[in-house]
PDB file of N, CA and C in Angstrom:
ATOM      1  N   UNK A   1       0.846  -1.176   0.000  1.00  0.00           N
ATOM      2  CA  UNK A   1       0.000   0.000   0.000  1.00  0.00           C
ATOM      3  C   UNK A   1       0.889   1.237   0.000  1.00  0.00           C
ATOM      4  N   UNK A   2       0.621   2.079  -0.679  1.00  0.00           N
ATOM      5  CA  UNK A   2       1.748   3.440  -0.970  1.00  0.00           C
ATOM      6  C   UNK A   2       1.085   4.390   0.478  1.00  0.00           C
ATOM      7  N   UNK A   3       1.732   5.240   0.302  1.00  0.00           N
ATOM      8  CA  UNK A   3       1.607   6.222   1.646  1.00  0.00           C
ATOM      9  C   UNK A   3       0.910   7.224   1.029  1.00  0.00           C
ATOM     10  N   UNK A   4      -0.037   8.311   1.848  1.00  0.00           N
ATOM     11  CA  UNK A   4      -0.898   8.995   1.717  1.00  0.00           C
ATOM     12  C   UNK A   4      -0.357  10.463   1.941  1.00  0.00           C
ATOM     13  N   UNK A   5      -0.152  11.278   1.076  1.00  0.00           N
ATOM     14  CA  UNK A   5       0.289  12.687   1.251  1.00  0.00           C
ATOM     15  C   UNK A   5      -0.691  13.412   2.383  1.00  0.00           C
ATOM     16  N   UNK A   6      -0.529  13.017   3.172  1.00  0.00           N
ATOM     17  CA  UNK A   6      -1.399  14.067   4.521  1.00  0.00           C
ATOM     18  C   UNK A   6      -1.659  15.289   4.437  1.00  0.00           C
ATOM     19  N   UNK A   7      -0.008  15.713   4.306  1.00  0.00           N
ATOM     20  CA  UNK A   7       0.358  17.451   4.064  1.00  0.00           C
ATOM     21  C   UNK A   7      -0.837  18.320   3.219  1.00  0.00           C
ATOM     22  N   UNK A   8      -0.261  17.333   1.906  1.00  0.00           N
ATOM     23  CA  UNK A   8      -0.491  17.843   0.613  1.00  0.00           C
ATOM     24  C   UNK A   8      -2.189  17.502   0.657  1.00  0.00           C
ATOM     25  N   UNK A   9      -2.965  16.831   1.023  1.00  0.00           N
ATOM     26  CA  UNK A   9      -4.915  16.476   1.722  1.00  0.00           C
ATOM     27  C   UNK A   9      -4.955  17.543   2.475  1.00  0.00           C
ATOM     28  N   UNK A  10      -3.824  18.066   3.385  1.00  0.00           N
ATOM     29  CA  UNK A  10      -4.467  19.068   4.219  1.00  0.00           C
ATOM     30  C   UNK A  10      -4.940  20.518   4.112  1.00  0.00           C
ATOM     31  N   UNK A  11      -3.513  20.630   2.955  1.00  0.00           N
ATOM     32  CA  UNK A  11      -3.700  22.021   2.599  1.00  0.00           C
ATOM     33  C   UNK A  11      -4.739  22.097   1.431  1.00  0.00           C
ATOM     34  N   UNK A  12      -5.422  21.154   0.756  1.00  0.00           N
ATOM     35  CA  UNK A  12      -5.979  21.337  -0.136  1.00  0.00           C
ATOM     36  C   UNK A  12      -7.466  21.592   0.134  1.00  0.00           C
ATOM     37  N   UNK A  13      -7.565  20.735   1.617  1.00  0.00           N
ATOM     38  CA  UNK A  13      -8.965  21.502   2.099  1.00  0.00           C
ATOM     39  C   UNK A  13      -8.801  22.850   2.781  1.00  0.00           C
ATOM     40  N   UNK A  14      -7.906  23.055   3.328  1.00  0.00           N
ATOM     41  CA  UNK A  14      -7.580  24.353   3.903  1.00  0.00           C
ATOM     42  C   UNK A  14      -7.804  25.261   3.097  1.00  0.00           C
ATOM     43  N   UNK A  15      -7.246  25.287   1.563  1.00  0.00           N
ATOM     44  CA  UNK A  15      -7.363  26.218   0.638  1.00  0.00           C
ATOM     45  C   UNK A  15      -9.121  26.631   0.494  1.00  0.00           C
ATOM     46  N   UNK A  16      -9.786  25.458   0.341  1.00  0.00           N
ATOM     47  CA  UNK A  16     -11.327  26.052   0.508  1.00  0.00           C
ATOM     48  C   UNK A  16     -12.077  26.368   1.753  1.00  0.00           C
ATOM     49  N   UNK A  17     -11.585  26.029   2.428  1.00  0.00           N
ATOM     50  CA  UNK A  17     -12.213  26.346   4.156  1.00  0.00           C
ATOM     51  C   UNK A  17     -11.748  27.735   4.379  1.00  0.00           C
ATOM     52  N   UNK A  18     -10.745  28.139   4.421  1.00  0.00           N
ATOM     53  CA  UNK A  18     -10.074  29.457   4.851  1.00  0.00           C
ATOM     54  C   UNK A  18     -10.989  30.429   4.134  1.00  0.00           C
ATOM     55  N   UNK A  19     -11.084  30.411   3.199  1.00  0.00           N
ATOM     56  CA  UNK A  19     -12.499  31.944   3.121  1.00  0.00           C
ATOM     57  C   UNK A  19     -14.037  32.008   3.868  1.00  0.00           C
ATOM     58  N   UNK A  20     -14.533  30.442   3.871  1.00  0.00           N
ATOM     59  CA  UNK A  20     -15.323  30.575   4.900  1.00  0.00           C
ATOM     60  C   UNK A  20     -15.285  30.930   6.626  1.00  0.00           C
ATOM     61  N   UNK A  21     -14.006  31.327   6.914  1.00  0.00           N
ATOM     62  CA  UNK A  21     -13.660  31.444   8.330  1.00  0.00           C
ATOM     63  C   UNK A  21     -13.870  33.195   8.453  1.00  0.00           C
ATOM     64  N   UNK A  22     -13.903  33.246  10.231  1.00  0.00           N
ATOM     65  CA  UNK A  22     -14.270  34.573  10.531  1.00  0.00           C
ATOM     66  C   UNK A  22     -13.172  35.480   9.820  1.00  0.00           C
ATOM     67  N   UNK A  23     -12.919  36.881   9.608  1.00  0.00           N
ATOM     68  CA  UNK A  23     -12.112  37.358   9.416  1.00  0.00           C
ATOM     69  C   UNK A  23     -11.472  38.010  11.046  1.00  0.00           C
ATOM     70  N   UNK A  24     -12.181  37.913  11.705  1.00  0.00           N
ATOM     71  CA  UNK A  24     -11.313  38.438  13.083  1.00  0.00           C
ATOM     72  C   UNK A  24      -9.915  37.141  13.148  1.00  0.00           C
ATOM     73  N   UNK A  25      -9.958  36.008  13.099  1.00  0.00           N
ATOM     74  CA  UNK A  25      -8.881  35.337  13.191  1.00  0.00           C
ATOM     75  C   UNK A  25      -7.885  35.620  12.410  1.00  0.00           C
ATOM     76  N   UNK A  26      -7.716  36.835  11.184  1.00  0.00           N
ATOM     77  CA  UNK A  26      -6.941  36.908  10.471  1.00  0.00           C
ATOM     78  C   UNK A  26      -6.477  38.286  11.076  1.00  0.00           C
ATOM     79  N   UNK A  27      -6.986  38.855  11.590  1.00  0.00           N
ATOM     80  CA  UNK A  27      -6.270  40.466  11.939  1.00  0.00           C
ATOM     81  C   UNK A  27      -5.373  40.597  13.079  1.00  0.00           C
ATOM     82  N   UNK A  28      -5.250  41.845  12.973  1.00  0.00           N
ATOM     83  CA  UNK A  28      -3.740  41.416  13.941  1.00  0.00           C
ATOM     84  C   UNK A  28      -3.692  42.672  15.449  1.00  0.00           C
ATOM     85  N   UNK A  29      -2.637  42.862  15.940  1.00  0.00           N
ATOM     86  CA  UNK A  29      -3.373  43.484  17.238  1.00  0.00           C
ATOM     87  C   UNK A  29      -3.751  45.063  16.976  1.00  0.00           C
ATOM     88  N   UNK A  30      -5.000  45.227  17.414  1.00  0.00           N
ATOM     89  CA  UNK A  30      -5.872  46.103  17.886  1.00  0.00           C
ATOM     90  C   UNK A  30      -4.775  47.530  17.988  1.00  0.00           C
ATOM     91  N   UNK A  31      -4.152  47.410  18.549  1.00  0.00           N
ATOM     92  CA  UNK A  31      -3.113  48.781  18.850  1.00  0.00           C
ATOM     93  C   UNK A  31      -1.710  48.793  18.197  1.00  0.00           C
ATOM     94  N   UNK A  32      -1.859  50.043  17.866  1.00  0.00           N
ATOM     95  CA  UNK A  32      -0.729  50.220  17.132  1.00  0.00           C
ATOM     96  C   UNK A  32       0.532  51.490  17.844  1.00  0.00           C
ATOM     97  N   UNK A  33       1.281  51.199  17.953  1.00  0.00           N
ATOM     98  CA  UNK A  33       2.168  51.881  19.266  1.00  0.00           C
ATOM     99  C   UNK A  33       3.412  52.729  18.088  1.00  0.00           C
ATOM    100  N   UNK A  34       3.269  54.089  18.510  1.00  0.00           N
ATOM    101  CA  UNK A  34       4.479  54.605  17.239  1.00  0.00           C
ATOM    102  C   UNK A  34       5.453  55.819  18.344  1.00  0.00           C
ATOM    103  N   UNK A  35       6.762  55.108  17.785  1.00  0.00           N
ATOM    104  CA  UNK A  35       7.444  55.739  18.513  1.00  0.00           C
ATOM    105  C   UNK A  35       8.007  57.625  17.622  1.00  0.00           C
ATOM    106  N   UNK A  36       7.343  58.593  18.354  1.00  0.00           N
ATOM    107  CA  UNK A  36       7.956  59.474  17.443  1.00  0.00           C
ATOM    108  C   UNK A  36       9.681  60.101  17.523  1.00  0.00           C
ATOM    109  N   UNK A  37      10.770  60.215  16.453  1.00  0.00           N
ATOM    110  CA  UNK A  37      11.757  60.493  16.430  1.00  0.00           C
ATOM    111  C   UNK A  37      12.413  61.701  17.682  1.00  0.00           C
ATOM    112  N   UNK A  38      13.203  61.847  18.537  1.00  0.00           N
ATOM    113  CA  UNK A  38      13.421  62.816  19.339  1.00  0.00           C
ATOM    114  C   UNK A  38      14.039  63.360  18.633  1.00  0.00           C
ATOM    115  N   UNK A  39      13.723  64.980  18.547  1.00  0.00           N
ATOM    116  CA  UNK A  39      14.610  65.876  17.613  1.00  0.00           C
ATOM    117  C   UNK A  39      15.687  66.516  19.317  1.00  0.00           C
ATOM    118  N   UNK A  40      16.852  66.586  19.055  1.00  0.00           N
ATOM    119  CA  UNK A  40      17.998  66.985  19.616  1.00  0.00           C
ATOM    120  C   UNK A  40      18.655  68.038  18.633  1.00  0.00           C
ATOM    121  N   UNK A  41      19.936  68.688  19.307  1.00  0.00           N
ATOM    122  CA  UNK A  41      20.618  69.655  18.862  1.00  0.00           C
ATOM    123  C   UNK A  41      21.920  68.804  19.435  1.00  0.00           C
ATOM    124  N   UNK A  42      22.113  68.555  17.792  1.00  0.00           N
ATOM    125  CA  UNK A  42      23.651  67.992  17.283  1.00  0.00           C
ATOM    126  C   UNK A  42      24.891  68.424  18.547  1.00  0.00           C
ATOM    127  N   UNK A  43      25.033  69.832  18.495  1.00  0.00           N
ATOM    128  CA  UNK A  43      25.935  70.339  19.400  1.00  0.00           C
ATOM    129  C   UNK A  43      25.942  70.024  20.998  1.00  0.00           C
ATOM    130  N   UNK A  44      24.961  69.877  21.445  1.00  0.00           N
ATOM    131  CA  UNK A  44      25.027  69.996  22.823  1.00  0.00           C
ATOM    132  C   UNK A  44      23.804  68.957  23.435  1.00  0.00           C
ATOM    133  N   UNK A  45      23.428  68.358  22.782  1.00  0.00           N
ATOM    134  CA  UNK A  45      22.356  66.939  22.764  1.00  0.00           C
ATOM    135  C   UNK A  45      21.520  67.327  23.565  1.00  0.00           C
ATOM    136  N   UNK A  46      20.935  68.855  23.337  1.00  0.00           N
ATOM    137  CA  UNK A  46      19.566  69.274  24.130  1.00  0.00           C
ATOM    138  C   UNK A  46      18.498  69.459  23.602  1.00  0.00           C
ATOM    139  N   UNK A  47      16.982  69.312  23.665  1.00  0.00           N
ATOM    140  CA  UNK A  47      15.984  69.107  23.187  1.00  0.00           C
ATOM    141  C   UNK A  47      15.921  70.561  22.469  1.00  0.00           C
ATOM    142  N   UNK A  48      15.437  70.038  21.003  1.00  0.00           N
ATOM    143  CA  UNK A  48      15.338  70.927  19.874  1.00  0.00           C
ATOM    144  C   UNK A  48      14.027  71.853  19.945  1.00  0.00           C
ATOM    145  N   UNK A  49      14.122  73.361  20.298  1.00  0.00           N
ATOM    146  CA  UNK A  49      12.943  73.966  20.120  1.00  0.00           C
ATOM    147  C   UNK A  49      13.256  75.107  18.760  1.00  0.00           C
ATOM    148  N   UNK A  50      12.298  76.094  18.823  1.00  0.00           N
ATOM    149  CA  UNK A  50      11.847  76.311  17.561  1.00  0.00           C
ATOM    150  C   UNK A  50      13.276  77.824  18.179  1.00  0.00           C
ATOM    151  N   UNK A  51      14.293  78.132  17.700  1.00  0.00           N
ATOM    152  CA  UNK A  51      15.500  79.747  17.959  1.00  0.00           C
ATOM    153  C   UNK A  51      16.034  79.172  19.279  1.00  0.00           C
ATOM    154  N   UNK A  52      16.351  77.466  19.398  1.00  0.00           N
ATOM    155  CA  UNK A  52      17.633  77.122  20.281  1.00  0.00           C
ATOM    156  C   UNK A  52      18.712  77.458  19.684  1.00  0.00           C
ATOM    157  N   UNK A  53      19.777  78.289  20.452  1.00  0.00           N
ATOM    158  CA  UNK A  53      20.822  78.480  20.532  1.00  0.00           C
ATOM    159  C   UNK A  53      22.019  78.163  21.278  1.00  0.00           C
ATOM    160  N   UNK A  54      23.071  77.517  20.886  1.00  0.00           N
ATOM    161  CA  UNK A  54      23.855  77.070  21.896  1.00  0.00           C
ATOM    162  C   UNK A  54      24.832  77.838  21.961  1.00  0.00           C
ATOM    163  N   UNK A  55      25.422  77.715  23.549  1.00  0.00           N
ATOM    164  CA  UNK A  55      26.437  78.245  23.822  1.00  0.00           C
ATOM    165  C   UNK A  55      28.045  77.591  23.859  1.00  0.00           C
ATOM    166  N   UNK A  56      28.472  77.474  22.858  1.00  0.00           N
ATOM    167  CA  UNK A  56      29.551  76.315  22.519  1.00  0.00           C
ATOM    168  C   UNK A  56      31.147  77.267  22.460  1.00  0.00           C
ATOM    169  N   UNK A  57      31.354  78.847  22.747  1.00  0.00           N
ATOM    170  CA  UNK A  57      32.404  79.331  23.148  1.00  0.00           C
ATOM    171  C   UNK A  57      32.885  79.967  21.958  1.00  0.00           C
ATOM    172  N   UNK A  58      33.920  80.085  22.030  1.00  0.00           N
ATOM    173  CA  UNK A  58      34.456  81.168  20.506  1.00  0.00           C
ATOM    174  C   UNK A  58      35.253  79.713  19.679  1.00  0.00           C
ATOM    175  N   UNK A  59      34.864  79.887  18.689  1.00  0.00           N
ATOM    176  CA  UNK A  59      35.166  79.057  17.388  1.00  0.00           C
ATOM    177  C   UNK A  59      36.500  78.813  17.031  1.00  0.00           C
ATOM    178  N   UNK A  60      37.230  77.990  16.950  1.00  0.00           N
ATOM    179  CA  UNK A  60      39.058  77.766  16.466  1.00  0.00           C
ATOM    180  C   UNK A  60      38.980  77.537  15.273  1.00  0.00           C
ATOM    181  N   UNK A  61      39.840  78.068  14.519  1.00  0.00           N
ATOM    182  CA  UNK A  61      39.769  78.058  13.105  1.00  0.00           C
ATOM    183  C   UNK A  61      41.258  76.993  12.975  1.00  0.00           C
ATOM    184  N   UNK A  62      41.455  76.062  12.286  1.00  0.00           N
ATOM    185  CA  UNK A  62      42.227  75.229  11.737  1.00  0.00           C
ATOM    186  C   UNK A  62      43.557  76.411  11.442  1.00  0.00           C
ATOM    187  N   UNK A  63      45.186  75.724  11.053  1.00  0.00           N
ATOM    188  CA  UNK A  63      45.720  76.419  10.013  1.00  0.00           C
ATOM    189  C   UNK A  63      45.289  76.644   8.947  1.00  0.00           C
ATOM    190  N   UNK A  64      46.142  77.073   8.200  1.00  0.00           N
ATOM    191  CA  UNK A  64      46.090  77.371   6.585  1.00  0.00           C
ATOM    192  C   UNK A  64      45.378  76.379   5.583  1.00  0.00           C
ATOM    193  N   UNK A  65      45.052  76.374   4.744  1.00  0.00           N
ATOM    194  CA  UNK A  65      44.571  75.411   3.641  1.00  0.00           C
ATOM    195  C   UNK A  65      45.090  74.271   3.301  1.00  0.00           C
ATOM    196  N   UNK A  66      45.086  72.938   3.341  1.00  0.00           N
ATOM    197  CA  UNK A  66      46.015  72.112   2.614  1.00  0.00           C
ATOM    198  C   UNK A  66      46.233  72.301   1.033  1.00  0.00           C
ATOM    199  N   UNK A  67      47.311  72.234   0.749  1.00  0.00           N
ATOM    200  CA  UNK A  67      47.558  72.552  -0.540  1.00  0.00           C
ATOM    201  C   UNK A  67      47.801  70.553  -1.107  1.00  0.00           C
ATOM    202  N   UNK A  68      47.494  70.269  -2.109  1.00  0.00           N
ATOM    203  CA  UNK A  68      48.160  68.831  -2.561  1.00  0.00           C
ATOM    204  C   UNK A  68      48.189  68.633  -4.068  1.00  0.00           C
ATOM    205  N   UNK A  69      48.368  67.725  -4.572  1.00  0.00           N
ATOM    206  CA  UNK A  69      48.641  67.421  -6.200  1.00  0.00           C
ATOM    207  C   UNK A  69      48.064  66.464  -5.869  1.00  0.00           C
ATOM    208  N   UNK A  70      47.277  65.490  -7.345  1.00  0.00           N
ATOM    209  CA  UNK A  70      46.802  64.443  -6.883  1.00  0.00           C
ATOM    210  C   UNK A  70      47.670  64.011  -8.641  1.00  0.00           C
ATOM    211  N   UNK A  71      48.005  62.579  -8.982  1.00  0.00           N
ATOM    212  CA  UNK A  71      48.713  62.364 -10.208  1.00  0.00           C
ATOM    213  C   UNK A  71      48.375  60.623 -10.288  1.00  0.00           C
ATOM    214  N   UNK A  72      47.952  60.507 -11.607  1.00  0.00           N
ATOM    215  CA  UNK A  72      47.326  59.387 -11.924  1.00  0.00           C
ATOM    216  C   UNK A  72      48.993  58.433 -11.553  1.00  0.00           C
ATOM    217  N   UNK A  73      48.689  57.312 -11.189  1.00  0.00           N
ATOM    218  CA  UNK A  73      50.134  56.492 -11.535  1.00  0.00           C
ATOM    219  C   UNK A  73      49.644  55.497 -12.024  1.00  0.00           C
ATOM    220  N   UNK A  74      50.741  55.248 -13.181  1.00  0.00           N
ATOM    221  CA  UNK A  74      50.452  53.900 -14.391  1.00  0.00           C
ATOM    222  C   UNK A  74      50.412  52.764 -13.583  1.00  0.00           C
ATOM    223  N   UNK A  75      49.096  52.297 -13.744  1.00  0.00           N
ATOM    224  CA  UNK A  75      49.363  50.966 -12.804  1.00  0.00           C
ATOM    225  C   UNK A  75      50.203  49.446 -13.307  1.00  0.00           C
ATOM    226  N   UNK A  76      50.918  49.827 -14.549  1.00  0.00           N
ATOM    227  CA  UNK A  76      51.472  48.480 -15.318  1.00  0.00           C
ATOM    228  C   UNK A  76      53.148  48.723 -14.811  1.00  0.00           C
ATOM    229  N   UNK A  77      53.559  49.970 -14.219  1.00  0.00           N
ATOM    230  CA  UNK A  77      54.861  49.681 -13.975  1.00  0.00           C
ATOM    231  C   UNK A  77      54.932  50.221 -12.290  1.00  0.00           C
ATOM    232  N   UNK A  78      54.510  51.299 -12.394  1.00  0.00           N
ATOM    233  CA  UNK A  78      55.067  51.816 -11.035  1.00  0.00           C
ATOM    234  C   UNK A  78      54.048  50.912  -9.941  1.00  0.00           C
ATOM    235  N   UNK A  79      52.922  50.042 -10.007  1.00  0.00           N
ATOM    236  CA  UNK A  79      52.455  49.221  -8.573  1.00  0.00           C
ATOM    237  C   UNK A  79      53.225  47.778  -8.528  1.00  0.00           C
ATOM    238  N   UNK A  80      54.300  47.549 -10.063  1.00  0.00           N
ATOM    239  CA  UNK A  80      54.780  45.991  -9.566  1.00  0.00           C
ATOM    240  C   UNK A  80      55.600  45.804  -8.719  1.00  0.00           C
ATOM    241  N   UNK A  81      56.222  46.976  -8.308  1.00  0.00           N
ATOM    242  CA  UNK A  81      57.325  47.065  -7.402  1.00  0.00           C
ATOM    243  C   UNK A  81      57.102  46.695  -5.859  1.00  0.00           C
ATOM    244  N   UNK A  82      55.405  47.257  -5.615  1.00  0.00           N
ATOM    245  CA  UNK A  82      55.414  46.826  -4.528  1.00  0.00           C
ATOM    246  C   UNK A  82      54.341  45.706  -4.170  1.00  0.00           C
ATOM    247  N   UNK A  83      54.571  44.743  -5.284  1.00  0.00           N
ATOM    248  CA  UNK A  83      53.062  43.801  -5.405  1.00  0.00           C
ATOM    249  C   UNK A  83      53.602  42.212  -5.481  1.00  0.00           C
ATOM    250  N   UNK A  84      54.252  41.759  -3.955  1.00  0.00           N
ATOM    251  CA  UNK A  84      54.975  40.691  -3.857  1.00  0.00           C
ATOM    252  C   UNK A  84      53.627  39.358  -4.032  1.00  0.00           C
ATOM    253  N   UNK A  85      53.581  38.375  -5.286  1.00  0.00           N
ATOM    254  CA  UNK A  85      52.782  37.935  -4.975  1.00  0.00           C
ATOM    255  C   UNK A  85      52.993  36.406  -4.328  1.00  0.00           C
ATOM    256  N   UNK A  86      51.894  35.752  -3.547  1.00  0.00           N
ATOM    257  CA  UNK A  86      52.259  34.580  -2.846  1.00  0.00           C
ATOM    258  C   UNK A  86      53.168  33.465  -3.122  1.00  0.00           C
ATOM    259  N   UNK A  87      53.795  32.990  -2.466  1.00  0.00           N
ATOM    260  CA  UNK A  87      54.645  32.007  -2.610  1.00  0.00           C
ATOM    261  C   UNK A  87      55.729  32.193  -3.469  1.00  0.00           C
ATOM    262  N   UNK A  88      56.007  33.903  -3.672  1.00  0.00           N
ATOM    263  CA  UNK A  88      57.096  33.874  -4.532  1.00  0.00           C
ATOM    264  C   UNK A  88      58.688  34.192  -3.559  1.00  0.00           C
ATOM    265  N   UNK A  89      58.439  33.873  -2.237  1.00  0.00           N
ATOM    266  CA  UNK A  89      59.800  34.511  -1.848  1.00  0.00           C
ATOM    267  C   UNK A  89      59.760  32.904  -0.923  1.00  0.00           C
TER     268      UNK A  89
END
């Protein structure tokens, strides 16, 4: 005698039963809980109102500008020099 797909009998009545069922068993909970975002002030992590101003002292300005060059390098000669590959030493 071969064996009887149970599973596959079960869900096939399920598929027609399930629309005759209440729809309250399908919904989900009643309350919905929302957390709203705390707005803060970046500087001094105090609650954000509408012309907060902080008192954070007199401002330091960095040195001078960085100055730099930026220059493509050929990658077929000048990276083999430093591109030891495995098991070669």
């Amino acid at each position: 005698m071969s064996r009887v797909p149970w599973v596959g009998l079960a869900a096939l009545v399920l598929m027609f039963v399930i629309p005759f069922l209440p729809s309250w068993l399908f919904e989900g909970p009643r309350t919905v809980r929302h957390w709203p975002r705390r707005h803060v002030c970046g500087a001094c992590n105090a609650p954000w109102t509408d012309g907060h101003v902080c008192e954070l002292g007199p401002a330091s300005y960095p040195g001078p500008p960085l100055r730099a060059r930026l220059q493509r390098v050929d990658p077929g000669t000048d990276l083999e020099v430093f591109y030891d590959p495995p098991g070669s030493s």
